[in-house]
Protein backbone atom coordinates (compact mmCIF):
# COMPACT_ATOMS: atom_id res chain seq x y z
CA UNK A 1 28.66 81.85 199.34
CA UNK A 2 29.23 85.15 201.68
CA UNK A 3 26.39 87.18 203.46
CA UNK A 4 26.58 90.43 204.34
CA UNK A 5 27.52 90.61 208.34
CA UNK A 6 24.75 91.77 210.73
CA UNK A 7 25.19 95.02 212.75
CA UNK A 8 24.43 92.22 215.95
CA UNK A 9 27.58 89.59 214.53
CA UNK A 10 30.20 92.68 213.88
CA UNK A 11 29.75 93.97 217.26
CA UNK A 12 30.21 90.68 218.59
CA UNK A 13 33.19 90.00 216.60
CA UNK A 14 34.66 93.41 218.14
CA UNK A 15 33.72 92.74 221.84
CA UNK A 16 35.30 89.06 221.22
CA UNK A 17 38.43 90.77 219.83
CA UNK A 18 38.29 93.25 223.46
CA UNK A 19 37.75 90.28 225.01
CA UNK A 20 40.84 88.59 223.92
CA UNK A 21 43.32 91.25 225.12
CA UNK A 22 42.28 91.92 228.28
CA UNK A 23 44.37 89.52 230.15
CA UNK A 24 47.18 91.34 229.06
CA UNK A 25 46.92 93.77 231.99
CA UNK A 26 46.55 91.33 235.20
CA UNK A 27 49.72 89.28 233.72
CA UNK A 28 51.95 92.36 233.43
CA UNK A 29 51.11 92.91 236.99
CA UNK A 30 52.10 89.47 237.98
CA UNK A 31 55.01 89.65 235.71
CA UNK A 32 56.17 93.05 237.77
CA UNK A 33 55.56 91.71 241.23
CA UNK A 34 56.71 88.06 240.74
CA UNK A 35 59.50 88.54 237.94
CA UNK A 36 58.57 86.76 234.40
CA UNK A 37 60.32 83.38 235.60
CA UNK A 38 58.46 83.12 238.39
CA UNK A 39 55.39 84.56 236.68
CA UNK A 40 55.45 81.48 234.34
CA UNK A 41 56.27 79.16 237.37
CA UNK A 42 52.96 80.05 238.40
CA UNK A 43 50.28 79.09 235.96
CA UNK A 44 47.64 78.47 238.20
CA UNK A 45 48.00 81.89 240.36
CA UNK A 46 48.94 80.28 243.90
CA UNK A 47 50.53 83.41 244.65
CA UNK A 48 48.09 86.26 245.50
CA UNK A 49 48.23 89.33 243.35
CA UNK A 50 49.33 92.31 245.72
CA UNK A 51 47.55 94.48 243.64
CA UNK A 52 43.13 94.81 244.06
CA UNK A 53 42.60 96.29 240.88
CA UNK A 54 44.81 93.19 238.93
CA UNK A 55 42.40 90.68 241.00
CA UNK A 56 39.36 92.86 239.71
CA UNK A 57 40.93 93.05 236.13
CA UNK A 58 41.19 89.15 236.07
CA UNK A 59 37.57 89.25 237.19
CA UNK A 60 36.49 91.66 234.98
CA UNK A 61 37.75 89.41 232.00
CA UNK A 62 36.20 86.25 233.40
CA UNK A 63 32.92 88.07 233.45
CA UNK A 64 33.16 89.06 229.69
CA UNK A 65 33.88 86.12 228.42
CA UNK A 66 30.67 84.41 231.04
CA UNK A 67 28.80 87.50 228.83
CA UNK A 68 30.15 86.96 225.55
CA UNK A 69 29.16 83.72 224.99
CA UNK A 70 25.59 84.25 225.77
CA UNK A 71 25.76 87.56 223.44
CA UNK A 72 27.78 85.73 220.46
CA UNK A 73 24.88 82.61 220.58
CA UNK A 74 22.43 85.62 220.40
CA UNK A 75 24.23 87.37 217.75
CA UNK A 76 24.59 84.37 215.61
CA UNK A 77 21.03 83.10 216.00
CA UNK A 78 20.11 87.08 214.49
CA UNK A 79 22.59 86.25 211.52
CA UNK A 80 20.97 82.97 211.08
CA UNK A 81 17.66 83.31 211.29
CA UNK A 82 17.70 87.28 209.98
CA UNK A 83 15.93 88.48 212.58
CA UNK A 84 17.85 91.76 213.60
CA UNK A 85 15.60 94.59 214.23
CA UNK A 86 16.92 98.30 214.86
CA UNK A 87 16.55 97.96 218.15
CA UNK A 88 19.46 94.67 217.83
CA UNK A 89 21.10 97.14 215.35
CA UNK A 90 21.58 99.40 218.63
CA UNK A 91 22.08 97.01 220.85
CA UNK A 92 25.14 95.34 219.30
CA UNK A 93 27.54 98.05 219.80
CA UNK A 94 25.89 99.62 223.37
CA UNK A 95 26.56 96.04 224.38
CA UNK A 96 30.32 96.12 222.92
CA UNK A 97 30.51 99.76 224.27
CA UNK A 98 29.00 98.46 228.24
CA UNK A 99 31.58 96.16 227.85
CA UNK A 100 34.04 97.72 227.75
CA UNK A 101 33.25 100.55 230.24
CA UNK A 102 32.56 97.45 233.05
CA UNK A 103 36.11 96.36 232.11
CA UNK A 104 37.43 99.69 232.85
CA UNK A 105 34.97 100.51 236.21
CA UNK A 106 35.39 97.12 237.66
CA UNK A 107 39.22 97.32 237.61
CA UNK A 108 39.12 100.81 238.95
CA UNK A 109 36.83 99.43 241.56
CA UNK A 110 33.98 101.63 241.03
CA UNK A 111 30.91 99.45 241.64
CA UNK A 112 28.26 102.34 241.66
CA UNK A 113 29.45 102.55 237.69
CA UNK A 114 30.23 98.62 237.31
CA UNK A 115 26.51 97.65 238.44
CA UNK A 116 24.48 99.81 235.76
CA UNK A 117 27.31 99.03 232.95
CA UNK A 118 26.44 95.35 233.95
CA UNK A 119 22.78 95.67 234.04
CA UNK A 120 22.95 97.70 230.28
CA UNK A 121 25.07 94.78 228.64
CA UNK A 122 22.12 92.25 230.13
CA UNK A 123 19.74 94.93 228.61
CA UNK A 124 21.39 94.21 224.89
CA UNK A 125 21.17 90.61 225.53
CA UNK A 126 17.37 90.64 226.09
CA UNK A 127 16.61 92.64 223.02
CA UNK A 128 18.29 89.97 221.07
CA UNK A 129 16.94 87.25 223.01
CA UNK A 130 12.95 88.83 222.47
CA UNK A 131 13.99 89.79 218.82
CA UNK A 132 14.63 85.81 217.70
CA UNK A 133 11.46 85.18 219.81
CA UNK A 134 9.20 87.42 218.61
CA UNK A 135 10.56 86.02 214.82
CA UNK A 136 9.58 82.94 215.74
């Protein structure tokens, strides 16, 4: 049996794919200042980062994922119950594309940006969460 993929689940599916690489950039950090052995000797990051935009980075990451989750449940509950609406349709890929710009903003440390990127992605989640409402 296959279904076509919603607008709302590909988006997702992209933003979870984002989502999964942007550790990368924090650990090369701690790679360069600690050395990779000692990197890896340090699993649970007892050593401070001597670089603010790695800790924001890490942060940034942790708050995608916190995101993501409620997004993907959304997402999957449009697929589900077919209840995407062009406004979803939208929504999907300003939500991947808010993302990705908080990613960017927070790490650069630019919370005048971060804030509103934040507050659009929580935008894209409420359209899906009133679409599968209003379906019913």
């Amino acid at each position: 049996m296959t279904n076509a993929i919603s607008p709302e689940l590909y988006w997702t599916v992209l933003t979870a794919g984002l989502a999964s690489v942007l550790w990368i950039p924090y650990i090369l950090q701690r790679i360069l200042q600690l050395g990779p052995i000692e990197a890896f000797r340090d699993p649970l990051h007892d050593v401070a980062t001597k670089a603010p935009w790695a800790q924001r980075a890490k942060s940034a990451h942790t708050n995608m994922i916190e995101n993501l989750l409620v997004f993907a449940v959304l997402a999957l509950t449009i697929q589900i119950v077919g209840s995407g609406t062009a406004a979803t349709a939208i929504a999907a890929p300003l939500f991947f594309a808010t993302r990705a710009a908080h990613f960017v903003v927070y790490t650069l440390g630019l919370p005048w940006v971060r804030t509103p990127m934040f507050l659009i992605g929580f935008g894209c989640q409420i359209t899906l969460l009133l679409a599968i409402l209003a379906h019913g």
